[in-house]
N, C-alpha and C. Protein backbone atom coordinates (compact mmCIF):
# COMPACT_ATOMS: atom_id res chain seq x y z
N UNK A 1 0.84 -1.16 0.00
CA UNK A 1 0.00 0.00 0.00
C UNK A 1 0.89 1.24 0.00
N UNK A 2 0.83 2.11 -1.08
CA UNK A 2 1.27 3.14 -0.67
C UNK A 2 1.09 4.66 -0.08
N UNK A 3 1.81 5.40 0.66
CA UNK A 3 1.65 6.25 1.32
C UNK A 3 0.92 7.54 0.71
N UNK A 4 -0.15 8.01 0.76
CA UNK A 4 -0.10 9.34 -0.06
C UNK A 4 0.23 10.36 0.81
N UNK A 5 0.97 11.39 0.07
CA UNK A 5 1.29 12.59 0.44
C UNK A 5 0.45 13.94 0.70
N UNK A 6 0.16 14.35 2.02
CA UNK A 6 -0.36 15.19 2.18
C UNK A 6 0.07 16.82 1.93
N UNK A 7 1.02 17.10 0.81
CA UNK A 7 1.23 17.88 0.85
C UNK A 7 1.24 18.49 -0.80
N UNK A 8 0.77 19.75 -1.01
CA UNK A 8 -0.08 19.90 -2.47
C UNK A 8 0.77 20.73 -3.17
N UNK A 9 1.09 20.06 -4.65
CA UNK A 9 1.93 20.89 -5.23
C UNK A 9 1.97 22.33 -5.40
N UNK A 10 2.78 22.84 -6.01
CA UNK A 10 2.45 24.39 -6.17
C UNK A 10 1.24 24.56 -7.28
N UNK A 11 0.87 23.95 -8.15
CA UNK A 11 -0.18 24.38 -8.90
C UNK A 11 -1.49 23.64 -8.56
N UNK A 12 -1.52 22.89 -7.39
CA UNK A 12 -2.62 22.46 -6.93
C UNK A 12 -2.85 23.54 -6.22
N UNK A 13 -1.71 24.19 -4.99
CA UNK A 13 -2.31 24.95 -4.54
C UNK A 13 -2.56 26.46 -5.19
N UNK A 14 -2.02 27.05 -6.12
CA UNK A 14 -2.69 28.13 -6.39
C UNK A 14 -4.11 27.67 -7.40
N UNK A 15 -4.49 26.54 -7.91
CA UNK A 15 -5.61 26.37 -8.22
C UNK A 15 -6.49 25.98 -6.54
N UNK A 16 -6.36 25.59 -5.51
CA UNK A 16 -7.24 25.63 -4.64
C UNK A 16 -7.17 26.88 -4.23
N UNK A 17 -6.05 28.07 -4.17
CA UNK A 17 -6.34 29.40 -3.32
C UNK A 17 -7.83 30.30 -4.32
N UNK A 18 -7.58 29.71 -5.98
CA UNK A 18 -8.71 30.35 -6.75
C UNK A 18 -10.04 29.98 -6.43
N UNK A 19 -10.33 28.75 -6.30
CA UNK A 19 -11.71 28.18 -6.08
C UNK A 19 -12.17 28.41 -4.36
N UNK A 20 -11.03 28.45 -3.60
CA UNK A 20 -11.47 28.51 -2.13
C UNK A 20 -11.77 30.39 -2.16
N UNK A 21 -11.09 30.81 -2.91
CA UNK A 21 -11.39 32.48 -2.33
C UNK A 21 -13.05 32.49 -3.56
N UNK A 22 -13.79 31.82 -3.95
CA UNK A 22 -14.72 32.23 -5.05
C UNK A 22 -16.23 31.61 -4.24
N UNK A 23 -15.38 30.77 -2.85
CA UNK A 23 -16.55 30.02 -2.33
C UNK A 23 -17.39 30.90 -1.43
N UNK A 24 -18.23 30.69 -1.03
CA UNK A 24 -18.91 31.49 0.04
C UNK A 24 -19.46 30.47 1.29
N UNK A 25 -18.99 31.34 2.63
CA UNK A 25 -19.24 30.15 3.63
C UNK A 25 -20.83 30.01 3.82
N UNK A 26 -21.21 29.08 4.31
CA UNK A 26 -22.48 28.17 4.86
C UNK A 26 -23.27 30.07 5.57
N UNK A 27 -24.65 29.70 5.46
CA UNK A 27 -25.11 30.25 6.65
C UNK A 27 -24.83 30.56 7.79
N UNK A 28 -24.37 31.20 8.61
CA UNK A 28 -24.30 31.05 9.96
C UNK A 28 -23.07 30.97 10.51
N UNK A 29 -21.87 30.40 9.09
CA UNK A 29 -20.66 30.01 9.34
C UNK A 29 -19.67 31.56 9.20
N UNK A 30 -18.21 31.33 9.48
CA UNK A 30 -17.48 32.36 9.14
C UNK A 30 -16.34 32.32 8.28
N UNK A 31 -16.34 32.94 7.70
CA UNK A 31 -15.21 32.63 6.51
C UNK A 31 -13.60 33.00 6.98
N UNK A 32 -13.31 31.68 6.51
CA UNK A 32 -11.53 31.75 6.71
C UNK A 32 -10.71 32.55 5.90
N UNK A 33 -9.82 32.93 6.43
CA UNK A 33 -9.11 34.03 5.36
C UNK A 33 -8.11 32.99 4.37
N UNK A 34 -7.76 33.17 3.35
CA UNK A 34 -7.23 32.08 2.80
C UNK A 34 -5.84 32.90 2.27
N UNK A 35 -4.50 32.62 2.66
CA UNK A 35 -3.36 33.01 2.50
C UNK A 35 -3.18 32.71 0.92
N UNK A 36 -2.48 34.22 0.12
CA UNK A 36 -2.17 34.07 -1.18
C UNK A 36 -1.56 33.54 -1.72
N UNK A 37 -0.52 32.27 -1.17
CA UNK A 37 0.53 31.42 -1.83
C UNK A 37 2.09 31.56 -1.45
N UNK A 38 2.93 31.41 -2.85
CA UNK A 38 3.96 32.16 -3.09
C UNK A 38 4.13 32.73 -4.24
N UNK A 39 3.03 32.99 -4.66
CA UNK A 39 3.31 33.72 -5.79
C UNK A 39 3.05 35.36 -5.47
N UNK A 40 3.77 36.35 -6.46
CA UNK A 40 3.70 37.40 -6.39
C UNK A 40 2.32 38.41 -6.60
N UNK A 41 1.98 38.89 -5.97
CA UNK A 41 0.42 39.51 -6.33
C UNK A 41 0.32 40.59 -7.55
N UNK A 42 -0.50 40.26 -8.30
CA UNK A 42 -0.96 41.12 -9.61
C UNK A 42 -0.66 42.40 -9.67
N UNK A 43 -1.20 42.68 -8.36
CA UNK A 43 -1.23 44.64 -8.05
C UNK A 43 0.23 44.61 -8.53
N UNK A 44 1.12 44.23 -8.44
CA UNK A 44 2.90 45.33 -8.81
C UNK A 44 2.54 45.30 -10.08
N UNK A 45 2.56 43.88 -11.13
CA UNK A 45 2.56 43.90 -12.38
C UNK A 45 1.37 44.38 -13.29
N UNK A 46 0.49 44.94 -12.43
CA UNK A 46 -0.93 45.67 -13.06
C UNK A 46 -0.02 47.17 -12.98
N UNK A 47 0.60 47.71 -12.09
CA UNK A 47 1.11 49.00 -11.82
C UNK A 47 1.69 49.12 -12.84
N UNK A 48 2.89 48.40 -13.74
CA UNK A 48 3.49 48.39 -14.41
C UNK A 48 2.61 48.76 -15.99
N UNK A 49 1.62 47.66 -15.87
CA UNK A 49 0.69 47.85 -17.25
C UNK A 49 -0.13 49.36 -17.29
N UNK A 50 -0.32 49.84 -16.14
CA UNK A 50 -1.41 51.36 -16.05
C UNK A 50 -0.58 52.28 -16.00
N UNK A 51 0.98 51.94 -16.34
CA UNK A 51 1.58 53.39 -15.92
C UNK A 51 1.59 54.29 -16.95
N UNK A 52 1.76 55.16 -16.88
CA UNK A 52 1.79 56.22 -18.21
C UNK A 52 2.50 55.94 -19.13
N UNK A 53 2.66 56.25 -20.66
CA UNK A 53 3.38 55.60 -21.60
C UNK A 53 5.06 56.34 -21.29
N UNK A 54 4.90 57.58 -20.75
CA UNK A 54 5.78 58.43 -20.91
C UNK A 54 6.88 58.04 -19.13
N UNK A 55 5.90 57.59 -18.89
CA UNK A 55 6.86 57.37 -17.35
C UNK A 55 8.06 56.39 -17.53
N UNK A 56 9.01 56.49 -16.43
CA UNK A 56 10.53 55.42 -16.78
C UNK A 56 9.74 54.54 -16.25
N UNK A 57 10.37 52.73 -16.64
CA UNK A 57 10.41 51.80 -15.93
C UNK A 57 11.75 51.52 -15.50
N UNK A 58 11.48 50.34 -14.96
CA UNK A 58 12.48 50.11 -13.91
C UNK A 58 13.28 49.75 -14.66
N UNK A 59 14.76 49.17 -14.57
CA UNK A 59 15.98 48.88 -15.39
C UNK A 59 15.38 47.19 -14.92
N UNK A 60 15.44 46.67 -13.94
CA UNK A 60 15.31 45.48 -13.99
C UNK A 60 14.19 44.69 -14.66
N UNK A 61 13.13 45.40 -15.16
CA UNK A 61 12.31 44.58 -16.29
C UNK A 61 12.56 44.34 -17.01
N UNK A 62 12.02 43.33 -17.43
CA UNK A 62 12.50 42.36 -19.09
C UNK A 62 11.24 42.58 -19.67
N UNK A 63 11.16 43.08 -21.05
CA UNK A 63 10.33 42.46 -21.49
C UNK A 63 10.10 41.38 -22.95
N UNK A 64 9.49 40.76 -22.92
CA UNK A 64 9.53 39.61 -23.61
C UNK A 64 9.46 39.76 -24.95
N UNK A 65 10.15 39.33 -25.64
CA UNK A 65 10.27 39.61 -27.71
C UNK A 65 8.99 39.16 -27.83
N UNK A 66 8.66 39.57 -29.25
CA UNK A 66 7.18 39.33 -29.55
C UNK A 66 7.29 38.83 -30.38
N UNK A 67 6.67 37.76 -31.30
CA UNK A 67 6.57 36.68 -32.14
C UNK A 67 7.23 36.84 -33.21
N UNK A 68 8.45 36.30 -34.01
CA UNK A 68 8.81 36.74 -35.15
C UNK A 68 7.33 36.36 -36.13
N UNK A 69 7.57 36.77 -37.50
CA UNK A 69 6.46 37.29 -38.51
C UNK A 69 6.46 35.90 -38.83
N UNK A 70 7.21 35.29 -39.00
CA UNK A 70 6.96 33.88 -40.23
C UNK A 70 6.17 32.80 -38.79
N UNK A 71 6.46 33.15 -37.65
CA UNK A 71 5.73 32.13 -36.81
C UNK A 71 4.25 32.66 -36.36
N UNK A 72 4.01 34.13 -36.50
CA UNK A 72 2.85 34.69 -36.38
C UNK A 72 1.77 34.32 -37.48
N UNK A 73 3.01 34.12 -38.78
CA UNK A 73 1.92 33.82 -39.89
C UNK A 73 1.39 32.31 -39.98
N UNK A 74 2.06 31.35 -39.70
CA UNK A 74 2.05 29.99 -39.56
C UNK A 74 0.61 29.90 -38.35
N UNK A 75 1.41 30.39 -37.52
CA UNK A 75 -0.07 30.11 -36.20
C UNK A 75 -1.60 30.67 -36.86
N UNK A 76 -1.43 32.35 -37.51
CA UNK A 76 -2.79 32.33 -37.95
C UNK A 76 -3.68 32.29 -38.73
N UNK A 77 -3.24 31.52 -39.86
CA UNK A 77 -3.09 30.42 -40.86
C UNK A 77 -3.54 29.02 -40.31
N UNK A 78 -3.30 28.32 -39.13
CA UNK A 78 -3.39 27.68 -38.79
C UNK A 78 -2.73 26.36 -38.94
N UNK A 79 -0.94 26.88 -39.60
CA UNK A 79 -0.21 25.72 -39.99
C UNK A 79 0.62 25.49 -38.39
N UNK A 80 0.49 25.65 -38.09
CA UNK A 80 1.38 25.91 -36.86
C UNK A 80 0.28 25.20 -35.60
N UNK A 81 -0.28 24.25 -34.79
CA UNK A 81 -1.28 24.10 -33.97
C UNK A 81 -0.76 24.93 -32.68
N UNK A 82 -1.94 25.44 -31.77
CA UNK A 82 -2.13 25.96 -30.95
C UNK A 82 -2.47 24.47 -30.37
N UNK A 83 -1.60 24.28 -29.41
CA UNK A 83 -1.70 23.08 -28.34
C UNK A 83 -2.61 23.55 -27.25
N UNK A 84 -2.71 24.10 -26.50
CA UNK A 84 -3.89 24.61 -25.56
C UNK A 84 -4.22 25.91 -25.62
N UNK A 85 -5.18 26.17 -24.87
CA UNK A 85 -5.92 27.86 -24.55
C UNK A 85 -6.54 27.61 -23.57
N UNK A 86 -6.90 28.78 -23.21
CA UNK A 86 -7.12 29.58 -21.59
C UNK A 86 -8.07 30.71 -21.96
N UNK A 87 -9.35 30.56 -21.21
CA UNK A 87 -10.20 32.05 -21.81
C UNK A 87 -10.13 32.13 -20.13
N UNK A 88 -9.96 33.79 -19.83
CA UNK A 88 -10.02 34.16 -18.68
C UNK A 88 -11.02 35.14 -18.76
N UNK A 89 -12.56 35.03 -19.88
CA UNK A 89 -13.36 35.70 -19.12
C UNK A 89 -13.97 35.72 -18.08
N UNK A 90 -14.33 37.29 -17.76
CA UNK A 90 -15.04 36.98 -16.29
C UNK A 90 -14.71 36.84 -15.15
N UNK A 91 -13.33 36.94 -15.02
CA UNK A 91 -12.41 36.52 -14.04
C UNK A 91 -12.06 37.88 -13.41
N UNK A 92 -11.71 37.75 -11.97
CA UNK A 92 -11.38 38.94 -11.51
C UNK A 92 -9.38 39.08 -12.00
N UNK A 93 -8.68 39.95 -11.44
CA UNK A 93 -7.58 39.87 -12.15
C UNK A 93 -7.05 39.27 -11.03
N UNK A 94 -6.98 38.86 -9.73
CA UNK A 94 -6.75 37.88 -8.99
C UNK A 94 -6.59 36.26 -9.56
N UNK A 95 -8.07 36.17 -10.11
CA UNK A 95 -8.05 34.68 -10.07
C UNK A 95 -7.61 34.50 -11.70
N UNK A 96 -7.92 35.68 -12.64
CA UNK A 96 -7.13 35.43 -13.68
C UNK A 96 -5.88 34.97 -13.79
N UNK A 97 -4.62 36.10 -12.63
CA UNK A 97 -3.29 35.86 -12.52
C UNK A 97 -3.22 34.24 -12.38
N UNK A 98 -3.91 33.56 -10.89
CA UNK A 98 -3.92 32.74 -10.41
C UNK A 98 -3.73 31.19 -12.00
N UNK A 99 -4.83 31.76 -12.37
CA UNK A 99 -5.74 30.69 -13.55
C UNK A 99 -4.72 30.47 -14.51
N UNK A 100 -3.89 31.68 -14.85
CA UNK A 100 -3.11 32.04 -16.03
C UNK A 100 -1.30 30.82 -15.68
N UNK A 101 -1.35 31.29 -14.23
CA UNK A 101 0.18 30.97 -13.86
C UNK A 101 -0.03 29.31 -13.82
N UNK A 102 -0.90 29.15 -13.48
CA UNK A 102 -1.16 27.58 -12.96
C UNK A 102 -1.15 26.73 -14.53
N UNK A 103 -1.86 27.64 -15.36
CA UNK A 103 -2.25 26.69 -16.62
C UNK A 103 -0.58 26.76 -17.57
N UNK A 104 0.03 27.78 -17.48
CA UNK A 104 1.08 28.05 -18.37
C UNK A 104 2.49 26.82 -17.46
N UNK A 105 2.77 26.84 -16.38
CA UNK A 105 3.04 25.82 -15.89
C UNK A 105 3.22 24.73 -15.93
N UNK A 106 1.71 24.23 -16.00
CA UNK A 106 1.09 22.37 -16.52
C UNK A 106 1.46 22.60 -17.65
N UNK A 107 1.16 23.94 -18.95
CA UNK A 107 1.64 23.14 -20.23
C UNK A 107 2.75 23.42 -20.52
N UNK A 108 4.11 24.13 -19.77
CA UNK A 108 5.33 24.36 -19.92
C UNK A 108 5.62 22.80 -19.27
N UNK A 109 5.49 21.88 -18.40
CA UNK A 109 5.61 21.15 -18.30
C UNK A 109 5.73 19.85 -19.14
N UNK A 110 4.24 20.13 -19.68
CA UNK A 110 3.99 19.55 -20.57
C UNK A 110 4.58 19.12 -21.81
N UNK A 111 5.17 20.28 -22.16
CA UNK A 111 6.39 19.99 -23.08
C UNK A 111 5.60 20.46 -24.09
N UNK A 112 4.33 21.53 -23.93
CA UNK A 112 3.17 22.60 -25.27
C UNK A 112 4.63 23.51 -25.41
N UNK A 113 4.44 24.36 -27.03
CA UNK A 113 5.07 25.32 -27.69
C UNK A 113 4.50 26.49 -27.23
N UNK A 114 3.01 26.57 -27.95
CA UNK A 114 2.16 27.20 -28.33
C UNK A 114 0.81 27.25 -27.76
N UNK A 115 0.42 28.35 -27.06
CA UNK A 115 -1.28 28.46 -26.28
C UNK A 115 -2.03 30.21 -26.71
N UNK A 116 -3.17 29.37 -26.78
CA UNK A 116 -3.84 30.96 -26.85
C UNK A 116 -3.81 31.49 -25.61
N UNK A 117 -3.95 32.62 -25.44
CA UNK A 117 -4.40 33.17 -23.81
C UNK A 117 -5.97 34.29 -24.38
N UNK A 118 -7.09 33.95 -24.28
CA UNK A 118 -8.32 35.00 -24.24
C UNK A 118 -8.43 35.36 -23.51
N UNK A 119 -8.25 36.65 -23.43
CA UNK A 119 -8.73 37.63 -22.51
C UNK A 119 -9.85 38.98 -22.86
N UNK A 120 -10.66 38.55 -23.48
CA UNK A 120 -11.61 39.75 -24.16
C UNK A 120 -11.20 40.88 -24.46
N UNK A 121 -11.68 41.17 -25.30
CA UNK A 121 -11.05 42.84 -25.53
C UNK A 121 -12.00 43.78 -24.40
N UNK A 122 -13.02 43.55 -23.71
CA UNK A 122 -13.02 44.48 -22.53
C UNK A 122 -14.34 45.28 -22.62
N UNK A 123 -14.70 46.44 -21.65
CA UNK A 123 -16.10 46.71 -21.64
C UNK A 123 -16.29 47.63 -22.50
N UNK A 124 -17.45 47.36 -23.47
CA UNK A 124 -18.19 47.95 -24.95
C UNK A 124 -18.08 49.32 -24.55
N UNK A 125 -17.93 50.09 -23.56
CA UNK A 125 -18.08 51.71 -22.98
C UNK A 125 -17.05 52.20 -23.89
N UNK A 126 -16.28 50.94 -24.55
CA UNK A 126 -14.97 52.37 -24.99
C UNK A 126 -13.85 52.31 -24.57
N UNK A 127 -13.70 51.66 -23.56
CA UNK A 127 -12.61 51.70 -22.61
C UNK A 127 -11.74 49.90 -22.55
N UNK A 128 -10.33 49.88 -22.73
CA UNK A 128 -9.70 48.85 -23.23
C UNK A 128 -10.16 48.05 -21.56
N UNK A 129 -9.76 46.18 -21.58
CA UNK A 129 -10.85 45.34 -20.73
C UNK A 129 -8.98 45.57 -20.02
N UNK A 130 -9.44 45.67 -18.58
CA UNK A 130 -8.24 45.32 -17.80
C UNK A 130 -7.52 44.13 -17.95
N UNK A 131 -8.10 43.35 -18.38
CA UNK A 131 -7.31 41.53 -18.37
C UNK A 131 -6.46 42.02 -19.78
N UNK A 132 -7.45 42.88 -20.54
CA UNK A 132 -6.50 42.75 -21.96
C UNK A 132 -5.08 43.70 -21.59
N UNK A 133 -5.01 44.87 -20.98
CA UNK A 133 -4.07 45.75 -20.39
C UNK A 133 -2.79 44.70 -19.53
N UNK A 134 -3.71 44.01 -19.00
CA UNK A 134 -2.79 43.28 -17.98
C UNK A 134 -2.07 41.88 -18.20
N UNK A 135 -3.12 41.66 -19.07
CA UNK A 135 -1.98 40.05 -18.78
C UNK A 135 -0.93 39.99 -19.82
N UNK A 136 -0.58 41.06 -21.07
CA UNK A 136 0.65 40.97 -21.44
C UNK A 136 2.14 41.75 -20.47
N UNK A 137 1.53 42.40 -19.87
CA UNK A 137 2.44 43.04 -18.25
C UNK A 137 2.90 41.82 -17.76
N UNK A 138 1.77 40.97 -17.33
CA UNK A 138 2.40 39.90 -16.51
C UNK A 138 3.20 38.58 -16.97
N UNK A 139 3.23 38.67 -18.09
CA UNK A 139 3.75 37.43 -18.86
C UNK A 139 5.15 38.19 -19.22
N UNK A 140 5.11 39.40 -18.76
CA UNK A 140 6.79 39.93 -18.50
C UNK A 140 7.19 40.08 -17.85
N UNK A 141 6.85 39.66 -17.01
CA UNK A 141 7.20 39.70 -14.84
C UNK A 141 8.11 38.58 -14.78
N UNK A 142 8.97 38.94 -13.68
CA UNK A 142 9.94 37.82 -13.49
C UNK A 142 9.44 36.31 -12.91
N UNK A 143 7.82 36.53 -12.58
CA UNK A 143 7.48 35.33 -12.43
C UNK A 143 6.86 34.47 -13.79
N UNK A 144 6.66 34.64 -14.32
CA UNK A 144 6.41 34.20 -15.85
C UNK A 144 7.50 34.14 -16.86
N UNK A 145 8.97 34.76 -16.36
CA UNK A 145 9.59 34.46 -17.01
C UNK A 145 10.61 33.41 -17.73
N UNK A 146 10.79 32.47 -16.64
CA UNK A 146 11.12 30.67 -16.84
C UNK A 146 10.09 30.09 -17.79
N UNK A 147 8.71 30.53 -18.27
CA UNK A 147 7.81 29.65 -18.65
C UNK A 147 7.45 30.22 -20.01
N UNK A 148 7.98 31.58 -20.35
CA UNK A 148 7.23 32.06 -21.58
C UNK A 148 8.02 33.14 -22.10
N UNK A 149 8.28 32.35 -23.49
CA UNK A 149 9.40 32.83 -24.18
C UNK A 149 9.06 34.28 -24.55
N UNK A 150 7.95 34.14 -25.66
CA UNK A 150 7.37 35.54 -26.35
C UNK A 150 5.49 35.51 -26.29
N UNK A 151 5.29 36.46 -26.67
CA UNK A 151 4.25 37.02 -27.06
C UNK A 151 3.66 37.65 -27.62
N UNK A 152 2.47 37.70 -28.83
CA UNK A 152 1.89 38.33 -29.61
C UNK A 152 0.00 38.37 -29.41
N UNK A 153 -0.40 39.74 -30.38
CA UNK A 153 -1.72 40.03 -30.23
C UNK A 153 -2.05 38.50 -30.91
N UNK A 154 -3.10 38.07 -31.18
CA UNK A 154 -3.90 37.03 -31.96
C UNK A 154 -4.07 37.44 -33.18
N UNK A 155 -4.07 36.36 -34.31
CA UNK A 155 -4.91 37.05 -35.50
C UNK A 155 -6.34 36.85 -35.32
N UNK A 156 -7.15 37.61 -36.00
CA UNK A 156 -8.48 37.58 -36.09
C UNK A 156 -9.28 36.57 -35.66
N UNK A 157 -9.26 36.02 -36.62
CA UNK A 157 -9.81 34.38 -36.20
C UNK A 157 -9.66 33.59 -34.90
N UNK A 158 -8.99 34.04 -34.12
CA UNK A 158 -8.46 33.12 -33.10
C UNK A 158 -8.50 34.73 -31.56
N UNK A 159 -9.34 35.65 -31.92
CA UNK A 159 -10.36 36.69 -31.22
C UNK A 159 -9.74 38.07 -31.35
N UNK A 160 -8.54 38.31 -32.07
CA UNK A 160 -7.67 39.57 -32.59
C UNK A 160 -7.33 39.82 -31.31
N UNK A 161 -7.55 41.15 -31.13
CA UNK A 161 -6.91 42.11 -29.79
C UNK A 161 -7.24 41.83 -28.37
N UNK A 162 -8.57 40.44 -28.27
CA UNK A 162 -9.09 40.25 -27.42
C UNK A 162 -8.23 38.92 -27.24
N UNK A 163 -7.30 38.78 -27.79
CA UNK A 163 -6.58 37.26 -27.42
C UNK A 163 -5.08 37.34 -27.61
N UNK A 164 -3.94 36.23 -26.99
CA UNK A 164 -2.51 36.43 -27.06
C UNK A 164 -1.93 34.81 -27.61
N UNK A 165 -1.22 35.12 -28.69
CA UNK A 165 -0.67 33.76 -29.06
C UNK A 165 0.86 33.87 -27.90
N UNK A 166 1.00 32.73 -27.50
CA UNK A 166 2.24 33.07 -26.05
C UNK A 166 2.66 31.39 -26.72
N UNK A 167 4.28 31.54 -26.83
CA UNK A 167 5.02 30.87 -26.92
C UNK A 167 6.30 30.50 -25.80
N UNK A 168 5.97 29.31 -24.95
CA UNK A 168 6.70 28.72 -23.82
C UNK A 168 8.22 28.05 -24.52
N UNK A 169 8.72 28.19 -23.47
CA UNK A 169 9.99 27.95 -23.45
C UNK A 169 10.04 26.48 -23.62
N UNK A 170 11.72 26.33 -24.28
CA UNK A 170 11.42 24.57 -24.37
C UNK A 170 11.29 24.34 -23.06
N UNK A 171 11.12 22.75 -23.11
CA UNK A 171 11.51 22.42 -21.43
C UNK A 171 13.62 21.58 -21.39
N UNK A 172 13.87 21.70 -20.12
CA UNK A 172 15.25 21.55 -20.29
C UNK A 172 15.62 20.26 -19.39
């Protein structure tokens, strides 16, 4: 018989910190506060995405090359397969980050090239959707950076400005 381990990987647990912070306690009951992990919280790398175009950044950011042309054209064409995708509508930018880090992970693991990331293009008022502002910020954060080589807008077909073709690193 063997022993199971009571102790939960890192992408088990930031997929349980998403679903436990979305629950709501019982009647009568009181809700536990549920500690954010070890991962880094959104708010720095949202700061980064809202800052003014004209403001300095920091010297220590990287940010990530964006798709050469002949692999942009292949993917939206559809010679090239998109091995997984991720729609993060609807999501707060908490459980987006959460949703985003956990899934890019399993398929950097996985030994995937190529994933869509949807993130809607945002509310009809006019105004660009925060997930779309943000999650190319965060896929240039030093925590996303072991897992994801480059990044580009989508072509059309595959939701244009409302989506990101993201290309992971080999695995080593």
């Amino acid at each position: 018989m063997s022993r199971r381990s009571d102790r939960l990987s890192e992408d088990d647990r930031v997929l349980w910190n998403l679903v436990a912070r979305t629950a709501k306690p019982l009647k009568g009951k009181i809700a536990v506060d549920i500690a954010a992990g070890a991962r880094p919280p959104p708010s720095q790398s949202v700061q980064a995405a809202a800052s003014p175009a004209g403001a300095a950044k920091p010297k220590t950011q990287h940010v990530s090359h964006a798709l050469d042309e002949p692999t942009l054209d292949k993917l939206s064409k559809g010679r090239l397969p998109i091995e997984g995708r991720v729609d993060l509508h609807g999501l707060t930018q908490d459980e987006a980050y959460s949703l985003l880090f956990s899934f890019l992970h399993r398929a950097h693991a996985g030994g995937i090239r190529y994933v869509l990331v949807i993130t809607g293009k945002g509310s009809s008022s006019g105004g660009d959707g925060v997930l779309r502002r943000a999650v190319p910020a965060w896929l240039s954060t030093p925590a996303f950076r072991p897992l994801v080589s480059s990044h580009d807008h989508a072509a059309r077909n595959h939701g244009g400005s409302g989506a990101l073709y993201v290309r992971l690193r080999r695995v080593r």
